[in-house]
C-alpha atoms as a PDB file:
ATOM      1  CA  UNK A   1     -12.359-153.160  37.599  1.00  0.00           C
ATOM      2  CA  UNK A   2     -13.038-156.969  37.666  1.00  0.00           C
ATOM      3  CA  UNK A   3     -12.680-156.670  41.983  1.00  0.00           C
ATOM      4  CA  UNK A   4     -15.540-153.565  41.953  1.00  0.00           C
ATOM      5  CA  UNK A   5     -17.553-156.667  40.035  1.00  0.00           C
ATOM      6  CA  UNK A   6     -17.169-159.307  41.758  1.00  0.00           C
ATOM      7  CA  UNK A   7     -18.435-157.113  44.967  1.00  0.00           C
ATOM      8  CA  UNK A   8     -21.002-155.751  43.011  1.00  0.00           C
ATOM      9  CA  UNK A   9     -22.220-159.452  42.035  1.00  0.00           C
ATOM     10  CA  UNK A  10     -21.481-160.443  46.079  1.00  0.00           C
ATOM     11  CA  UNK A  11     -23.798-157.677  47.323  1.00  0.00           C
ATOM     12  CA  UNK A  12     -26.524-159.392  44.627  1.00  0.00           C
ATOM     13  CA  UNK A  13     -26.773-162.394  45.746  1.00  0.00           C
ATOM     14  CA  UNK A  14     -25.388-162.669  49.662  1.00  0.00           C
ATOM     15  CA  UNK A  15     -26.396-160.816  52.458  1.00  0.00           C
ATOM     16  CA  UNK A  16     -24.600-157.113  52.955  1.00  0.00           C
ATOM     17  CA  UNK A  17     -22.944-158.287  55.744  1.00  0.00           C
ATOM     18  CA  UNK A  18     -21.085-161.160  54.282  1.00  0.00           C
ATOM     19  CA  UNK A  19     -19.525-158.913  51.816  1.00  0.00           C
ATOM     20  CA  UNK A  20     -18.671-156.304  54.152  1.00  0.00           C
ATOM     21  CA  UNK A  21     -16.779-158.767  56.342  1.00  0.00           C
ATOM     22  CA  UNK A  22     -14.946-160.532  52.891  1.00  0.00           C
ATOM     23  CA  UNK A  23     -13.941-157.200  51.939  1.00  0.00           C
ATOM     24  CA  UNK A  24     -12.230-155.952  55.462  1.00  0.00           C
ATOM     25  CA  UNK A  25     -10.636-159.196  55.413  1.00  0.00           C
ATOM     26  CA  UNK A  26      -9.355-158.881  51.683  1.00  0.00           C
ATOM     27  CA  UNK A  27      -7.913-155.684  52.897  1.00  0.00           C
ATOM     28  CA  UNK A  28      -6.387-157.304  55.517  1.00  0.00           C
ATOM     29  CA  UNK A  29      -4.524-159.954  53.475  1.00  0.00           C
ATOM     30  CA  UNK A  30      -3.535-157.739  50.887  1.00  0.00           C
ATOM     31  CA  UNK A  31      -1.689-155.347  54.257  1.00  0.00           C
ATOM     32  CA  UNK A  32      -0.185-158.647  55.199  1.00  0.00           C
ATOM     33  CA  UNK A  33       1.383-159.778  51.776  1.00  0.00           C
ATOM     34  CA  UNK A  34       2.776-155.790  51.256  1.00  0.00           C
ATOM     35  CA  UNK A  35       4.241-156.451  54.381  1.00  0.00           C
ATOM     36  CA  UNK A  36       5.672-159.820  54.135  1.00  0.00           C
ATOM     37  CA  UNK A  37       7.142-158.685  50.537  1.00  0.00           C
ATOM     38  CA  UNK A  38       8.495-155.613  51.822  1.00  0.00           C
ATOM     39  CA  UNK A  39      10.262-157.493  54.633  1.00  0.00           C
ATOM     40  CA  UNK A  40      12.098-159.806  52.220  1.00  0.00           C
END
């Protein structure tokens, strides 16, 4: 709930594409850190 905020609050106050690019790369990292601790 607090992430749908903070993106709510992003799309407020910086442009739509700026978000849109923060949250494609969130979803990147979080792919990466599943992976890494999966590998372990």
């Amino acid at each position: 709930m607090v992430a749908y905020t903070i993106v709510i609050v992003a799309f407020r106050y910086l442009p739509i594409a700026m978000v849109s690019v923060l949250h494609e790369l969130s979803s990147i990292f979080a792919v990466l850190i599943g992976w890494l601790c999966a590998k372990s």
